[in-house]
C-alpha atoms as a PDB file:
ATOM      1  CA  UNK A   1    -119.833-192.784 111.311  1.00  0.00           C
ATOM      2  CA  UNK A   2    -119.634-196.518 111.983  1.00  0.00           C
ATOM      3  CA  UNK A   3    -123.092-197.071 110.042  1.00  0.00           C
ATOM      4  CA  UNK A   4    -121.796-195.586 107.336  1.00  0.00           C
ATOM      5  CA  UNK A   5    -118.709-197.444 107.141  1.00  0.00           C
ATOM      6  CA  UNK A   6    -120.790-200.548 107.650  1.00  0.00           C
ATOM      7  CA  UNK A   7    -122.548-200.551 104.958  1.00  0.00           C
ATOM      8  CA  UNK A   8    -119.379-199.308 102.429  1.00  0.00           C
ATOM      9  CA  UNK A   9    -117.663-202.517 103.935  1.00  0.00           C
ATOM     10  CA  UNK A  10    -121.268-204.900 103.124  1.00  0.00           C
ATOM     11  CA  UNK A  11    -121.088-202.666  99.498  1.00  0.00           C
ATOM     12  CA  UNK A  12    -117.481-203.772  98.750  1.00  0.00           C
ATOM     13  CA  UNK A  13    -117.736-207.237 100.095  1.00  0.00           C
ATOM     14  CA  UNK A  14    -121.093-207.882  97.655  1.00  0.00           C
ATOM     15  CA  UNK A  15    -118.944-206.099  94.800  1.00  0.00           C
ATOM     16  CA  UNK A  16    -116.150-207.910  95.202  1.00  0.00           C
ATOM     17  CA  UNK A  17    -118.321-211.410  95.684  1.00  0.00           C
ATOM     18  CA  UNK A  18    -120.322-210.359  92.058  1.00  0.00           C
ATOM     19  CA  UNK A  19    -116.880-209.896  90.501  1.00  0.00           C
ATOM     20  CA  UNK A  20    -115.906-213.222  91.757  1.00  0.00           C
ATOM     21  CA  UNK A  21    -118.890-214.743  90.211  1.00  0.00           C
ATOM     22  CA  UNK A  22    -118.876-213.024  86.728  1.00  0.00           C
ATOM     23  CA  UNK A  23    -114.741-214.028  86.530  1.00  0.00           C
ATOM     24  CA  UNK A  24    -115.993-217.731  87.527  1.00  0.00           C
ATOM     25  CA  UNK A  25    -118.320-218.216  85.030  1.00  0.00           C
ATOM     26  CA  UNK A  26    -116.626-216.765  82.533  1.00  0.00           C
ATOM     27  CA  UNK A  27    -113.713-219.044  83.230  1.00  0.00           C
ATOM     28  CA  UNK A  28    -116.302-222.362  83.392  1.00  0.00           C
ATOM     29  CA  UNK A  29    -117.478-220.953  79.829  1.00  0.00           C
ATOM     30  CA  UNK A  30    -114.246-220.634  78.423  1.00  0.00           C
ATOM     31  CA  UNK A  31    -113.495-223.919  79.850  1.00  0.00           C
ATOM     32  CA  UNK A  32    -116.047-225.490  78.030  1.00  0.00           C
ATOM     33  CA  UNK A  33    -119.091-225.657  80.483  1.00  0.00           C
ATOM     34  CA  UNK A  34    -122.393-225.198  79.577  1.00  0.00           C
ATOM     35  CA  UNK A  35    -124.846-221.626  81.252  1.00  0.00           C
ATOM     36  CA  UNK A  36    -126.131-224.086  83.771  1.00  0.00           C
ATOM     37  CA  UNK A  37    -122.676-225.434  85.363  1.00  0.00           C
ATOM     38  CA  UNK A  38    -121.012-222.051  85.054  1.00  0.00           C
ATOM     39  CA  UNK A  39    -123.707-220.724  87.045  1.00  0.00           C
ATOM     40  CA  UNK A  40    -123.478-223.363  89.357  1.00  0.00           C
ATOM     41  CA  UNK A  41    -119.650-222.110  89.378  1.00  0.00           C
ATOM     42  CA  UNK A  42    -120.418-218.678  89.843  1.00  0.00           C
ATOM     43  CA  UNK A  43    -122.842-219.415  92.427  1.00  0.00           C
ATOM     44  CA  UNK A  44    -120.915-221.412  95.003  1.00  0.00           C
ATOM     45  CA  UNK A  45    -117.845-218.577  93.929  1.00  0.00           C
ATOM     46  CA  UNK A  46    -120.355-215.834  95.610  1.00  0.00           C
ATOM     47  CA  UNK A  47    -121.487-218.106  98.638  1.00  0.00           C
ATOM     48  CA  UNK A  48    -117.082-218.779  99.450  1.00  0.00           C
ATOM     49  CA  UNK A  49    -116.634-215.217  99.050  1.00  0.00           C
ATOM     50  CA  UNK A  50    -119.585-214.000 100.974  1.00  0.00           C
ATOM     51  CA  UNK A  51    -118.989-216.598 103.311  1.00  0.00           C
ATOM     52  CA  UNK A  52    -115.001-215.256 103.846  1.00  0.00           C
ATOM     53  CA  UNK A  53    -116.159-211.768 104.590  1.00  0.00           C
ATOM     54  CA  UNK A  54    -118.806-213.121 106.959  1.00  0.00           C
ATOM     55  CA  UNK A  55    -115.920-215.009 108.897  1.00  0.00           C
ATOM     56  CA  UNK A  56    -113.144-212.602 108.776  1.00  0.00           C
ATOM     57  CA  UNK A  57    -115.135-209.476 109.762  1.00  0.00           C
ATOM     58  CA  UNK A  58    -116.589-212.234 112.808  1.00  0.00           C
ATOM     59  CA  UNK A  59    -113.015-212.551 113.401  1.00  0.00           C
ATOM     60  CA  UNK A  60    -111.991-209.170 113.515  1.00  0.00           C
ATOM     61  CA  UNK A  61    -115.171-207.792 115.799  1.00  0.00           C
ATOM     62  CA  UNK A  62    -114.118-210.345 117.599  1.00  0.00           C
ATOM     63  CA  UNK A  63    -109.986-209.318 118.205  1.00  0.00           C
ATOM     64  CA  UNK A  64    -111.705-205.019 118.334  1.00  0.00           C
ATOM     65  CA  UNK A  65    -113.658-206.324 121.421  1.00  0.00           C
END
Protein backbone atom coordinates (compact mmCIF):
# COMPACT_ATOMS: atom_id res chain seq x y z
CA UNK A 1 0.00 0.00 0.00
CA UNK A 2 2.65 2.59 0.84
CA UNK A 3 4.57 1.77 -2.58
CA UNK A 4 1.77 2.45 -4.29
CA UNK A 5 0.98 5.63 -2.78
CA UNK A 6 4.61 6.53 -3.28
CA UNK A 7 4.80 6.55 -6.49
CA UNK A 8 1.02 8.40 -7.07
CA UNK A 9 2.64 11.15 -4.76
CA UNK A 10 6.29 11.16 -7.20
CA UNK A 11 3.38 11.00 -10.31
CA UNK A 12 1.55 14.14 -9.04
CA UNK A 13 4.54 16.02 -7.87
CA UNK A 14 6.28 15.51 -11.66
CA UNK A 15 2.68 16.51 -13.07
CA UNK A 16 2.26 19.26 -11.21
CA UNK A 17 6.21 20.41 -11.76
CA UNK A 18 5.50 19.88 -15.94
CA UNK A 19 2.43 22.09 -15.52
CA UNK A 20 4.51 24.59 -13.79
CA UNK A 21 6.92 24.60 -16.59
CA UNK A 22 4.51 24.68 -19.64
CA UNK A 23 2.47 27.83 -17.63
CA UNK A 24 6.15 29.45 -17.26
CA UNK A 25 7.09 29.43 -20.57
CA UNK A 26 4.14 30.28 -21.90
CA UNK A 27 4.06 33.33 -19.70
CA UNK A 28 8.04 34.23 -20.75
CA UNK A 29 6.58 33.89 -24.46
CA UNK A 30 3.80 36.02 -24.01
CA UNK A 31 6.05 38.30 -22.26
CA UNK A 32 8.12 38.70 -25.06
CA UNK A 33 11.05 36.16 -24.53
CA UNK A 34 12.54 34.30 -27.03
CA UNK A 35 12.28 29.66 -27.02
CA UNK A 36 15.66 29.78 -25.41
CA UNK A 37 14.92 32.12 -22.21
CA UNK A 38 11.44 30.70 -21.77
CA UNK A 39 12.97 27.45 -21.51
CA UNK A 40 15.43 28.63 -19.30
CA UNK A 41 12.13 29.88 -17.36
CA UNK A 42 10.45 26.76 -17.51
CA UNK A 43 13.42 24.94 -16.52
CA UNK A 44 14.45 26.51 -13.23
CA UNK A 45 10.16 26.59 -12.70
CA UNK A 46 10.50 22.52 -12.67
CA UNK A 47 13.84 22.39 -10.57
CA UNK A 48 11.75 25.07 -7.57
CA UNK A 49 8.90 22.87 -7.84
CA UNK A 50 10.65 19.58 -7.77
CA UNK A 51 12.85 20.93 -5.35
CA UNK A 52 9.57 22.00 -2.89
CA UNK A 53 8.20 18.52 -3.01
CA UNK A 54 11.65 17.11 -2.29
CA UNK A 55 11.76 19.39 0.94
CA UNK A 56 8.30 19.24 2.16
CA UNK A 57 7.80 15.46 1.84
CA UNK A 58 11.68 15.49 3.82
CA UNK A 59 9.81 17.52 6.19
CA UNK A 60 6.89 15.59 6.66
CA UNK A 61 8.80 11.91 6.91
CA UNK A 62 10.49 13.69 9.11
CA UNK A 63 7.35 15.05 11.71
CA UNK A 64 5.58 10.89 10.75
CA UNK A 65 8.81 9.56 12.44
Amino acid sequence: MTVAVLLLTIALAVIVALLTAATAAKLARLDGATYPTALTRAAIAFAAVITLATTVSAAITTLLN
